[in-house]
PDB file of N, CA and C in Angstrom:
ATOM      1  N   UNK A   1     -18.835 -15.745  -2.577  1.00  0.00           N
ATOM      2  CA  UNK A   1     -17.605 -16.216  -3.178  1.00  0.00           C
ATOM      3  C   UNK A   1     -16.472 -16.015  -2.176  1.00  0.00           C
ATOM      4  N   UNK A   2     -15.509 -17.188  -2.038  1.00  0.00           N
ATOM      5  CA  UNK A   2     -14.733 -17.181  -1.044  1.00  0.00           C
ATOM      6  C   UNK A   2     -13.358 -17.026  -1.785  1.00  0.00           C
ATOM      7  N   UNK A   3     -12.471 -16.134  -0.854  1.00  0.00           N
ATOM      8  CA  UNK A   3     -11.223 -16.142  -1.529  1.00  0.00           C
ATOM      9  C   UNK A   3     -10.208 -16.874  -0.960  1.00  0.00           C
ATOM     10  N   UNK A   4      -9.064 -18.002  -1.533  1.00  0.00           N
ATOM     11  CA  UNK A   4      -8.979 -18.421  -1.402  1.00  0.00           C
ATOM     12  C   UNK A   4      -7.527 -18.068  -0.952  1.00  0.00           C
ATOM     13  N   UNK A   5      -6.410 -17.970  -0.132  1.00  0.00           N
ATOM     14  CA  UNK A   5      -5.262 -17.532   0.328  1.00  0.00           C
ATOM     15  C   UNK A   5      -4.251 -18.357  -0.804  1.00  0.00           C
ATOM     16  N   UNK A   6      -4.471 -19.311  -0.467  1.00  0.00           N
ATOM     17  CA  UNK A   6      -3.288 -20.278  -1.374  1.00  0.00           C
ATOM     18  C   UNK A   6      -3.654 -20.227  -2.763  1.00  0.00           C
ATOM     19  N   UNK A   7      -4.828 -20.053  -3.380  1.00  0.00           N
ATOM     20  CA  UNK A   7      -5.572 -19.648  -4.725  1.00  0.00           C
ATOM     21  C   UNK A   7      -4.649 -18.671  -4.790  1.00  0.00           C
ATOM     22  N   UNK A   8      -4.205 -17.023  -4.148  1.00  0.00           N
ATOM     23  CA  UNK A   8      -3.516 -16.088  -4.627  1.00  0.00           C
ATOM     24  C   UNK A   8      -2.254 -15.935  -4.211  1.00  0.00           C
ATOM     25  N   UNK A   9      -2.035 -17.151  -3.541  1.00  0.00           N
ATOM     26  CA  UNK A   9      -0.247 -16.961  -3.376  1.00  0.00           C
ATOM     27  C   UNK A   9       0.161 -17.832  -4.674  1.00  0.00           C
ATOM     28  N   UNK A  10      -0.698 -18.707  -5.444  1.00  0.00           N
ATOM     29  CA  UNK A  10      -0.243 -19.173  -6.617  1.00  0.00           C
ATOM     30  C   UNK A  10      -0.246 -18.127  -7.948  1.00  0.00           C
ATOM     31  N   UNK A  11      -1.141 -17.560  -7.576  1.00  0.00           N
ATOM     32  CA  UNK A  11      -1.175 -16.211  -8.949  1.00  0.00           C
ATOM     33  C   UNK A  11      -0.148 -15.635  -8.814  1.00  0.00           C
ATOM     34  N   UNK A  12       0.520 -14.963  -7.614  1.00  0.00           N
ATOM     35  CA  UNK A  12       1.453 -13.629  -7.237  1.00  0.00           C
ATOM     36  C   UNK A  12       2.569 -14.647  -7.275  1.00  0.00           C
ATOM     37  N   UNK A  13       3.100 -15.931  -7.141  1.00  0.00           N
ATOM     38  CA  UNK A  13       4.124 -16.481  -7.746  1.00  0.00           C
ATOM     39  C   UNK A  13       4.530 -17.005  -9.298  1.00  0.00           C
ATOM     40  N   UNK A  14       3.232 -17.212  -9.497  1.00  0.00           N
ATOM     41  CA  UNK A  14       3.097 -17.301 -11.542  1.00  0.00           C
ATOM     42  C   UNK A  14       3.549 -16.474 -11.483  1.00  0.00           C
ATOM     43  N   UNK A  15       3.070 -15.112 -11.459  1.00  0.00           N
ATOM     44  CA  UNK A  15       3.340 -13.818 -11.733  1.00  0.00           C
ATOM     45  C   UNK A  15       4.856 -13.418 -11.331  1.00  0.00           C
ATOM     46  N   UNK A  16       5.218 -13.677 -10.351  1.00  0.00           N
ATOM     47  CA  UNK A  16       6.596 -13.468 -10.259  1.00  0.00           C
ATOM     48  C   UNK A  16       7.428 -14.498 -11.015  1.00  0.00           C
ATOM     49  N   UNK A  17       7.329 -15.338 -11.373  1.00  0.00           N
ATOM     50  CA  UNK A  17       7.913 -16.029 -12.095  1.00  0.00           C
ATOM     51  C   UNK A  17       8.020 -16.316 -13.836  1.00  0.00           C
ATOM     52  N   UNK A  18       6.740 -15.248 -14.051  1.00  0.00           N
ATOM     53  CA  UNK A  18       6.381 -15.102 -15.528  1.00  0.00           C
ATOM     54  C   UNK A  18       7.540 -14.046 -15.259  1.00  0.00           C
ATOM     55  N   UNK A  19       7.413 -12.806 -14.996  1.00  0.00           N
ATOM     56  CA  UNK A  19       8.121 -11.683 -15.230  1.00  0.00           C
ATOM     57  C   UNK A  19       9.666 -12.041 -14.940  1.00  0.00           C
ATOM     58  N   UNK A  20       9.852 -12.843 -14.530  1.00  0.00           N
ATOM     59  CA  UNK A  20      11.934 -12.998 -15.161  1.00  0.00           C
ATOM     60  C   UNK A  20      12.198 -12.596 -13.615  1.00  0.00           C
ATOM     61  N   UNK A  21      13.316 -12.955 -13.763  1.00  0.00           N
ATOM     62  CA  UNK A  21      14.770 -12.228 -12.822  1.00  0.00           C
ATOM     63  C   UNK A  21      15.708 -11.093 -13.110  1.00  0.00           C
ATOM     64  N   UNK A  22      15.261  -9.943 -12.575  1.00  0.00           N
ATOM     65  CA  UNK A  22      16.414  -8.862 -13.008  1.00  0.00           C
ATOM     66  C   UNK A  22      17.139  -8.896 -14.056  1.00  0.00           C
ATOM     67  N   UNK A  23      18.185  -9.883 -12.779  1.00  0.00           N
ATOM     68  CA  UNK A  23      19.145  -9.493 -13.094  1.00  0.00           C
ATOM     69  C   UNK A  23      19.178 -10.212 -14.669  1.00  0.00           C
ATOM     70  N   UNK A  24      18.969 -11.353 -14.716  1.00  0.00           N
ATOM     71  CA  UNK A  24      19.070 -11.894 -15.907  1.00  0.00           C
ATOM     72  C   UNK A  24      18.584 -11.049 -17.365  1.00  0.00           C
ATOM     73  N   UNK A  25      17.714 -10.306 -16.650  1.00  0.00           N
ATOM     74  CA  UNK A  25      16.831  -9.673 -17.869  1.00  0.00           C
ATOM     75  C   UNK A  25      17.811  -8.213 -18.540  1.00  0.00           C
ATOM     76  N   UNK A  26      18.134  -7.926 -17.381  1.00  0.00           N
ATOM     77  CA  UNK A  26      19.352  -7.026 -17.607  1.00  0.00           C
ATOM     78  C   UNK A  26      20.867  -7.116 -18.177  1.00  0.00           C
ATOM     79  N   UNK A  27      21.113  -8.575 -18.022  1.00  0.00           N
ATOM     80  CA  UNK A  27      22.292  -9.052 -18.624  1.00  0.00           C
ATOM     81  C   UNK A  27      22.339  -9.164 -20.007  1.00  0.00           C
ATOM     82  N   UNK A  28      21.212  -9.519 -20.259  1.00  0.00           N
ATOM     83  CA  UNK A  28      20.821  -9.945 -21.834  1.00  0.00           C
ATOM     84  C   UNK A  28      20.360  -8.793 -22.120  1.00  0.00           C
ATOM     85  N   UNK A  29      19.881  -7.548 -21.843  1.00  0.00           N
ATOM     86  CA  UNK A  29      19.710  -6.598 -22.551  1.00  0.00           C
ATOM     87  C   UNK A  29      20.586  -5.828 -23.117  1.00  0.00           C
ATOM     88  N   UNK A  30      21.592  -5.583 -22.445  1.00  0.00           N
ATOM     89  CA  UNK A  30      22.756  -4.951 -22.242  1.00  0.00           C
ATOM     90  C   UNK A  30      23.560  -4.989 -22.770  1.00  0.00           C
ATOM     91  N   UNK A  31      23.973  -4.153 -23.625  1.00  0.00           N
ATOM     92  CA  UNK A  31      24.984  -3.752 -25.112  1.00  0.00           C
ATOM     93  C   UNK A  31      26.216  -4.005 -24.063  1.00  0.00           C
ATOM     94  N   UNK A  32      27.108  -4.477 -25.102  1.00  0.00           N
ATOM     95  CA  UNK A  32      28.337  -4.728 -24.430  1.00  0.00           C
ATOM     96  C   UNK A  32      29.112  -3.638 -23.809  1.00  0.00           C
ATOM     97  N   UNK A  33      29.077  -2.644 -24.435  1.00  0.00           N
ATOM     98  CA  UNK A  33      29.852  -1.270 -24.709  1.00  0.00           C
ATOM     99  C   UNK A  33      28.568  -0.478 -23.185  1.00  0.00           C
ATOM    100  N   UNK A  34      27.693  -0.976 -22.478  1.00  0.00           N
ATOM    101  CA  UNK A  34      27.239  -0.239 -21.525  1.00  0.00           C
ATOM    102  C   UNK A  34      26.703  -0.764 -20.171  1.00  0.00           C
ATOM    103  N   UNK A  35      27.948  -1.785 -19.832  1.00  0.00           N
ATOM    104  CA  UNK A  35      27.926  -2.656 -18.992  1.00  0.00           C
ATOM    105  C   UNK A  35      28.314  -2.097 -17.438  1.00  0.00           C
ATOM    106  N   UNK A  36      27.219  -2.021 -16.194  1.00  0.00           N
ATOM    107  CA  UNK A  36      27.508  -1.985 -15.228  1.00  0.00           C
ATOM    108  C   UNK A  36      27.448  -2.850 -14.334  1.00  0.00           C
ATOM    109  N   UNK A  37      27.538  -2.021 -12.719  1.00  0.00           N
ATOM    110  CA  UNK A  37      27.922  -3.242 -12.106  1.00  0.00           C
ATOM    111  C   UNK A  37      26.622  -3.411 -10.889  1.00  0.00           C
ATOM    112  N   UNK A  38      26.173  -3.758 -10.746  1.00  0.00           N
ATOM    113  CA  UNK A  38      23.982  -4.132 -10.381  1.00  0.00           C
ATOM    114  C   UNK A  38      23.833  -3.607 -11.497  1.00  0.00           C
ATOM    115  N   UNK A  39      23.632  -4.311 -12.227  1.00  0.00           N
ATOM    116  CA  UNK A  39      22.354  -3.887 -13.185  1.00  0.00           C
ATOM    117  C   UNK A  39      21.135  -4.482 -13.164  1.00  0.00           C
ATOM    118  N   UNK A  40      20.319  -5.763 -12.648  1.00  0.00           N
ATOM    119  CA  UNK A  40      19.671  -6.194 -11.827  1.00  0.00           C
ATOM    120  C   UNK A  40      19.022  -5.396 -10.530  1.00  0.00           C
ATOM    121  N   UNK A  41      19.646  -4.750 -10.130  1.00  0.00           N
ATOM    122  CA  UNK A  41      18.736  -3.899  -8.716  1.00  0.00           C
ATOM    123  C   UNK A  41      18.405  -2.885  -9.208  1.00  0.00           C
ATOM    124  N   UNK A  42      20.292  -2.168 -10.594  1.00  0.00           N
ATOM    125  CA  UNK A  42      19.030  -0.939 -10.767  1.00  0.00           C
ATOM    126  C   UNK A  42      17.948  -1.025 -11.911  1.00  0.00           C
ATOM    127  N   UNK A  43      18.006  -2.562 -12.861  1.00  0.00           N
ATOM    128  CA  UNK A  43      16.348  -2.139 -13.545  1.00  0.00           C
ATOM    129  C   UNK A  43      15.191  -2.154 -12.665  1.00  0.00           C
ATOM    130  N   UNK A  44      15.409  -3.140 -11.080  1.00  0.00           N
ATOM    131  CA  UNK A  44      14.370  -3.135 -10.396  1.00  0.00           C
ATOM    132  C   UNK A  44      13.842  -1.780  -9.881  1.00  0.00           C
ATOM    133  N   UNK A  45      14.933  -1.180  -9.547  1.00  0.00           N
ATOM    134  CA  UNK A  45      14.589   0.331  -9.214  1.00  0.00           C
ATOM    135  C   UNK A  45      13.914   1.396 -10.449  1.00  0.00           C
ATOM    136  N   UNK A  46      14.771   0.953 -11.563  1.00  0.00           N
ATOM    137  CA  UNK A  46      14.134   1.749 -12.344  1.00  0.00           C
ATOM    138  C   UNK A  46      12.541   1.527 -12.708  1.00  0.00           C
ATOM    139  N   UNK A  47      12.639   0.186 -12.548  1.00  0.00           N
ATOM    140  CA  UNK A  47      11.035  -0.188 -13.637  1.00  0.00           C
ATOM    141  C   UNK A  47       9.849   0.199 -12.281  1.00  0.00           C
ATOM    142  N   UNK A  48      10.616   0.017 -11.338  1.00  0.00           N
ATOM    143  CA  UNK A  48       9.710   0.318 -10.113  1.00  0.00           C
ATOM    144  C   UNK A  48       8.829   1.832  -9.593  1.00  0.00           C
ATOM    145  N   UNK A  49      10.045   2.975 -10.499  1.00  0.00           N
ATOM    146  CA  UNK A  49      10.127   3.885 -10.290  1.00  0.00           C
ATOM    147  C   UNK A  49       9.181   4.225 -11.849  1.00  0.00           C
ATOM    148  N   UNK A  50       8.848   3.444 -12.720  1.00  0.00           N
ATOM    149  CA  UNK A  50       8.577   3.822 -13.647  1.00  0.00           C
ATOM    150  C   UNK A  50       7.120   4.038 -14.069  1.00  0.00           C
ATOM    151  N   UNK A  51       6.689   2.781 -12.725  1.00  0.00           N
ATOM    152  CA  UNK A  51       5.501   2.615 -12.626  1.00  0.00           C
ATOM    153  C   UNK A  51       4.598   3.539 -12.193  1.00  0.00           C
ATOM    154  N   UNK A  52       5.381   4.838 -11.184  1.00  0.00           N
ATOM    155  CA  UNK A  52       4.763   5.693 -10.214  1.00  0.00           C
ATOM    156  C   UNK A  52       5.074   7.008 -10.968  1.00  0.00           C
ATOM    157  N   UNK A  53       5.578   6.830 -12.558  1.00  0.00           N
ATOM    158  CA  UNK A  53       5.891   8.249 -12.914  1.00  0.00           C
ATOM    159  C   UNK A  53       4.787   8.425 -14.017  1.00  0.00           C
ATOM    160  N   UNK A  54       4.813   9.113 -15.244  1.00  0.00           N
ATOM    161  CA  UNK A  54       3.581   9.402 -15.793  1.00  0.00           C
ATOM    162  C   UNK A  54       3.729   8.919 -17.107  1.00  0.00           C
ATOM    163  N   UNK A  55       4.855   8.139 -16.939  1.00  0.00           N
ATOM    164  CA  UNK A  55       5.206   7.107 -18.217  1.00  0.00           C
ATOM    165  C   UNK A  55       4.340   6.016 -18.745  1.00  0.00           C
ATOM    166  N   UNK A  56       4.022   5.460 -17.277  1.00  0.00           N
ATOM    167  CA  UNK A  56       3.157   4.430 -17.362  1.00  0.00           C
ATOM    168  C   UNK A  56       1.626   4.495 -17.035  1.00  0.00           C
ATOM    169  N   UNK A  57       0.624   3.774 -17.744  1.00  0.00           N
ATOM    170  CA  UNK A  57      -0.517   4.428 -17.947  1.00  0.00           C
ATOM    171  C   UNK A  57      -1.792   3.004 -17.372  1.00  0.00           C
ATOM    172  N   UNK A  58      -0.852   2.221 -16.831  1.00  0.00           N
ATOM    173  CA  UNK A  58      -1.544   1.031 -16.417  1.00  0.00           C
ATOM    174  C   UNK A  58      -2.362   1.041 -15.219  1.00  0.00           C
ATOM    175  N   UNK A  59      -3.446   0.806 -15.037  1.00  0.00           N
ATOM    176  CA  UNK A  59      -4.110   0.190 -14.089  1.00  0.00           C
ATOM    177  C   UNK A  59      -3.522   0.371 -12.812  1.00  0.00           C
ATOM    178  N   UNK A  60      -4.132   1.053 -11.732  1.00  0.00           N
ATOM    179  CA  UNK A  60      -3.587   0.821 -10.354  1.00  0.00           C
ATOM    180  C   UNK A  60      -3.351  -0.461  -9.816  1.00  0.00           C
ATOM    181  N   UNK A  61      -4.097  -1.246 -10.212  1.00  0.00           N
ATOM    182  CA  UNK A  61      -3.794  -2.652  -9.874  1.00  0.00           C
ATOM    183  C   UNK A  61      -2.917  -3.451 -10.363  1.00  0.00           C
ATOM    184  N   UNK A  62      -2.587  -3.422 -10.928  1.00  0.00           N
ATOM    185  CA  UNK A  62      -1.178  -3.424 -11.999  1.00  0.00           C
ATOM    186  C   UNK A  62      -0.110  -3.082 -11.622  1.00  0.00           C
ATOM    187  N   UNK A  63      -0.187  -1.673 -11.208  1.00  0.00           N
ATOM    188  CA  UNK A  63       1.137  -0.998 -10.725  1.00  0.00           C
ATOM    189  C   UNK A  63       1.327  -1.578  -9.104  1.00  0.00           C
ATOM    190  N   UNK A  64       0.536  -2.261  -8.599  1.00  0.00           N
ATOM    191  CA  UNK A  64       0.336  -2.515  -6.953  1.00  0.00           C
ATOM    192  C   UNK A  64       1.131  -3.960  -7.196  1.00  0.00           C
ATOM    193  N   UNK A  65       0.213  -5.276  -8.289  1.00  0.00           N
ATOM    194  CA  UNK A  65       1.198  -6.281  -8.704  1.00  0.00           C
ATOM    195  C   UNK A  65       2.176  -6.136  -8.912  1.00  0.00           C
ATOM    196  N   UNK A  66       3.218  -5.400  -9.613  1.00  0.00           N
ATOM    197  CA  UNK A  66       4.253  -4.931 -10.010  1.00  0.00           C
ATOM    198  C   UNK A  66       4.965  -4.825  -9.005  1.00  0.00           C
ATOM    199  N   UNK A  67       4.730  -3.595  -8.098  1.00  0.00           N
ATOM    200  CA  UNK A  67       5.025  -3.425  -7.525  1.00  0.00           C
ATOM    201  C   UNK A  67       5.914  -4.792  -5.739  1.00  0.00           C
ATOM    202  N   UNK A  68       4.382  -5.137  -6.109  1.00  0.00           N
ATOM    203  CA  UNK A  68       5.236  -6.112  -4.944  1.00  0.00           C
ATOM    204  C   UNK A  68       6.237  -7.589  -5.493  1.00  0.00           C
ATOM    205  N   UNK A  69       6.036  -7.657  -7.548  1.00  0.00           N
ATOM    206  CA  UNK A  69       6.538  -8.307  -7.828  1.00  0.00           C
ATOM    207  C   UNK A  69       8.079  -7.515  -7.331  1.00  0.00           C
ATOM    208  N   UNK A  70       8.355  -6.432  -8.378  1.00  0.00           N
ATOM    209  CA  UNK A  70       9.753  -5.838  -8.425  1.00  0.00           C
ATOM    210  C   UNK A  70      10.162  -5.834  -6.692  1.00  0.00           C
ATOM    211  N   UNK A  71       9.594  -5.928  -5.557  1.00  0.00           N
ATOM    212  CA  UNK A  71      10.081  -5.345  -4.348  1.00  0.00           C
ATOM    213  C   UNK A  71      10.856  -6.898  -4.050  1.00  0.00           C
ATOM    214  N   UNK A  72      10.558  -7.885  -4.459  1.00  0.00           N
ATOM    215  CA  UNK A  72      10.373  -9.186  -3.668  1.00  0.00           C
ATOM    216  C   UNK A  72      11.496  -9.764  -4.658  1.00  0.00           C
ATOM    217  N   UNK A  73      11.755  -9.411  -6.172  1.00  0.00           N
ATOM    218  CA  UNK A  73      12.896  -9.881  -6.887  1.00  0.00           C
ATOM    219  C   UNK A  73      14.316  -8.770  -6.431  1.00  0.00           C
ATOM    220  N   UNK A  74      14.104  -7.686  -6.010  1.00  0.00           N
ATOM    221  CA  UNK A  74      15.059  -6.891  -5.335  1.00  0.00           C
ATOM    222  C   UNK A  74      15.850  -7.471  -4.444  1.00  0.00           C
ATOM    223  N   UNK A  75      15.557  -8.084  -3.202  1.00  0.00           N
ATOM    224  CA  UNK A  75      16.812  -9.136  -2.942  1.00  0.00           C
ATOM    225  C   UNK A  75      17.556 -10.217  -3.022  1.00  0.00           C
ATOM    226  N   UNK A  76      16.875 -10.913  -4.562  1.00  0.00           N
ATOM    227  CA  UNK A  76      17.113 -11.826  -5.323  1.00  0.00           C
ATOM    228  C   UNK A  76      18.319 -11.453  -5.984  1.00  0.00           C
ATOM    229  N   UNK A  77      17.600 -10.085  -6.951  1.00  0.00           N
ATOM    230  CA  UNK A  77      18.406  -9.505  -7.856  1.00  0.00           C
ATOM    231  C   UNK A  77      19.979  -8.851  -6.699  1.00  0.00           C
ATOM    232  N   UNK A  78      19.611  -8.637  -5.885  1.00  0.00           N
ATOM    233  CA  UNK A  78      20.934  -8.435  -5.050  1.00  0.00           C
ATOM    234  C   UNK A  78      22.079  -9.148  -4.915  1.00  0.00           C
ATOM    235  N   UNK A  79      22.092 -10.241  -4.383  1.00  0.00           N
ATOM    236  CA  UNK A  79      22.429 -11.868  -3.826  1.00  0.00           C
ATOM    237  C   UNK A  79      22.945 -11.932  -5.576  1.00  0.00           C
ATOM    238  N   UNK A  80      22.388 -11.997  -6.423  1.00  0.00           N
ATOM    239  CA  UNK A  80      22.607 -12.770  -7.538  1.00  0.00           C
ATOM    240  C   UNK A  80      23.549 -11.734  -8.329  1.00  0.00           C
ATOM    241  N   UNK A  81      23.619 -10.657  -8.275  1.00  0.00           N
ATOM    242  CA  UNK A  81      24.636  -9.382  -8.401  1.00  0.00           C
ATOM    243  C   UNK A  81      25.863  -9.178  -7.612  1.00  0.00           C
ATOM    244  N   UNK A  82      25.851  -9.214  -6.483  1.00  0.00           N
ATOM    245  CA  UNK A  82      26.503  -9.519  -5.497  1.00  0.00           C
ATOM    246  C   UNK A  82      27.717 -10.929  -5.702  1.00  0.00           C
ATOM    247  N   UNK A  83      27.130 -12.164  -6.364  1.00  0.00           N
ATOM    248  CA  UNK A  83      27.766 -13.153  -6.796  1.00  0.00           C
ATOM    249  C   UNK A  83      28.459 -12.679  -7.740  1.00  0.00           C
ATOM    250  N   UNK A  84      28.067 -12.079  -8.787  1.00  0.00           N
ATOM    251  CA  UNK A  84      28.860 -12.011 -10.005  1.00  0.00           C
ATOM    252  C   UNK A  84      29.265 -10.745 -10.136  1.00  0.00           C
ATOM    253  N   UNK A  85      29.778  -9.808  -8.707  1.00  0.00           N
ATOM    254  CA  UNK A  85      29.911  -8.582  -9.268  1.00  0.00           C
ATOM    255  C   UNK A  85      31.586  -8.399  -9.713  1.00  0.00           C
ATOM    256  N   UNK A  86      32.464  -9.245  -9.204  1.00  0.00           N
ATOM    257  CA  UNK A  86      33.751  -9.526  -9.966  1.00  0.00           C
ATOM    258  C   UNK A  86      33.698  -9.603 -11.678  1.00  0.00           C
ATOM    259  N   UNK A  87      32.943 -10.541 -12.032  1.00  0.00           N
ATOM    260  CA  UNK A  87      32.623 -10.350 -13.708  1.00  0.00           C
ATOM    261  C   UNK A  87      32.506  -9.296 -14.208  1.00  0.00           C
ATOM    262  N   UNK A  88      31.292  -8.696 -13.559  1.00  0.00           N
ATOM    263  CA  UNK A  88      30.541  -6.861 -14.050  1.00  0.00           C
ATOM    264  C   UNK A  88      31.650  -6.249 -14.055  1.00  0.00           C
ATOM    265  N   UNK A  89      32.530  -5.928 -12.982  1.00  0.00           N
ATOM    266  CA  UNK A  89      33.454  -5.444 -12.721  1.00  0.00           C
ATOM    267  C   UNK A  89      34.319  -5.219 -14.178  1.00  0.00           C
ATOM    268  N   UNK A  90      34.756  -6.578 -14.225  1.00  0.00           N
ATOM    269  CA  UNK A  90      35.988  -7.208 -15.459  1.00  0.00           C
ATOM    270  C   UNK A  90      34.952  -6.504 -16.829  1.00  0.00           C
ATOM    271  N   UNK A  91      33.798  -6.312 -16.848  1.00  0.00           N
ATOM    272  CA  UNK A  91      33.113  -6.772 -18.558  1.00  0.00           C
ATOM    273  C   UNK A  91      33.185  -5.234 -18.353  1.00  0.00           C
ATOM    274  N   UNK A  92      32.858  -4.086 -17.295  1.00  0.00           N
ATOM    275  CA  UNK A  92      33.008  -2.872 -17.275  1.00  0.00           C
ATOM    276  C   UNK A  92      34.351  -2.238 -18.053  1.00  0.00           C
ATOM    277  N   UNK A  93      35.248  -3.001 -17.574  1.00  0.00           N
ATOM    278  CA  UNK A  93      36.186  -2.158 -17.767  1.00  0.00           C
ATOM    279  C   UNK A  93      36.881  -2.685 -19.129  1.00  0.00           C
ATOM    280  N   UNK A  94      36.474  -3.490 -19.547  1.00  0.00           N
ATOM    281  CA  UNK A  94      36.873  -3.842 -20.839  1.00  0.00           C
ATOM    282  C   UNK A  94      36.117  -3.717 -21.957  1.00  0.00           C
ATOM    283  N   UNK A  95      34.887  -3.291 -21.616  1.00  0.00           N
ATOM    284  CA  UNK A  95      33.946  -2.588 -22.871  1.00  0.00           C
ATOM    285  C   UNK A  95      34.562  -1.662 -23.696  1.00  0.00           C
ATOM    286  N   UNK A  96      35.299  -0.888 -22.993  1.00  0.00           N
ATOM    287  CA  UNK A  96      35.304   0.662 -22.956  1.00  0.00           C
ATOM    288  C   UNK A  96      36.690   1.019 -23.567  1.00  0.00           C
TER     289      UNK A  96
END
């Protein structure tokens, strides 16, 4: 059985593309009243960090997918934080 390169650069982009964008995922989570400013890099950091702690109980292989998903939306989620960090800014300080 032969493996196929472009066969798994289509999986590991499904896959990155099933699992969302940060930042987006973070915007919409996010109670009004606890609004910062990356919140996009830091769920990437967090969920990244979450994977390697004893929280999570998944599959090494799993945590390895993950892993290079969250590393590879990290300077997405940057760039795209980075754009709107004037807003964050404004929604920060008016939560509160």
């Amino acid at each position: 059985m032969k493996l196929h390169i472009g066969q798994w650069a289509v999986m590991i982009l499904l896959g990155f593309l099933m699992s969302g964008c940060s930042s987006i995922r973070a915007r919409t989570d996010t109670a009004d009243n606890k609004w910062s400013v990356y919140p996009g890099v830091q769920l990437d950091v967090k969920e990244t960090g979450k994977l390697f702690s004893s929280e999570s109980s998944d599959p090494v292989w799993i945590k390895g997918i993950m892993t290079v998903i969250y590393t590879a939306d990290l300077p997405i989620s940057t760039v795209f934080d980075t754009a709107v960090a004037p807003y964050d800014i404004y929604q920060s300080q008016t939560a509160k």
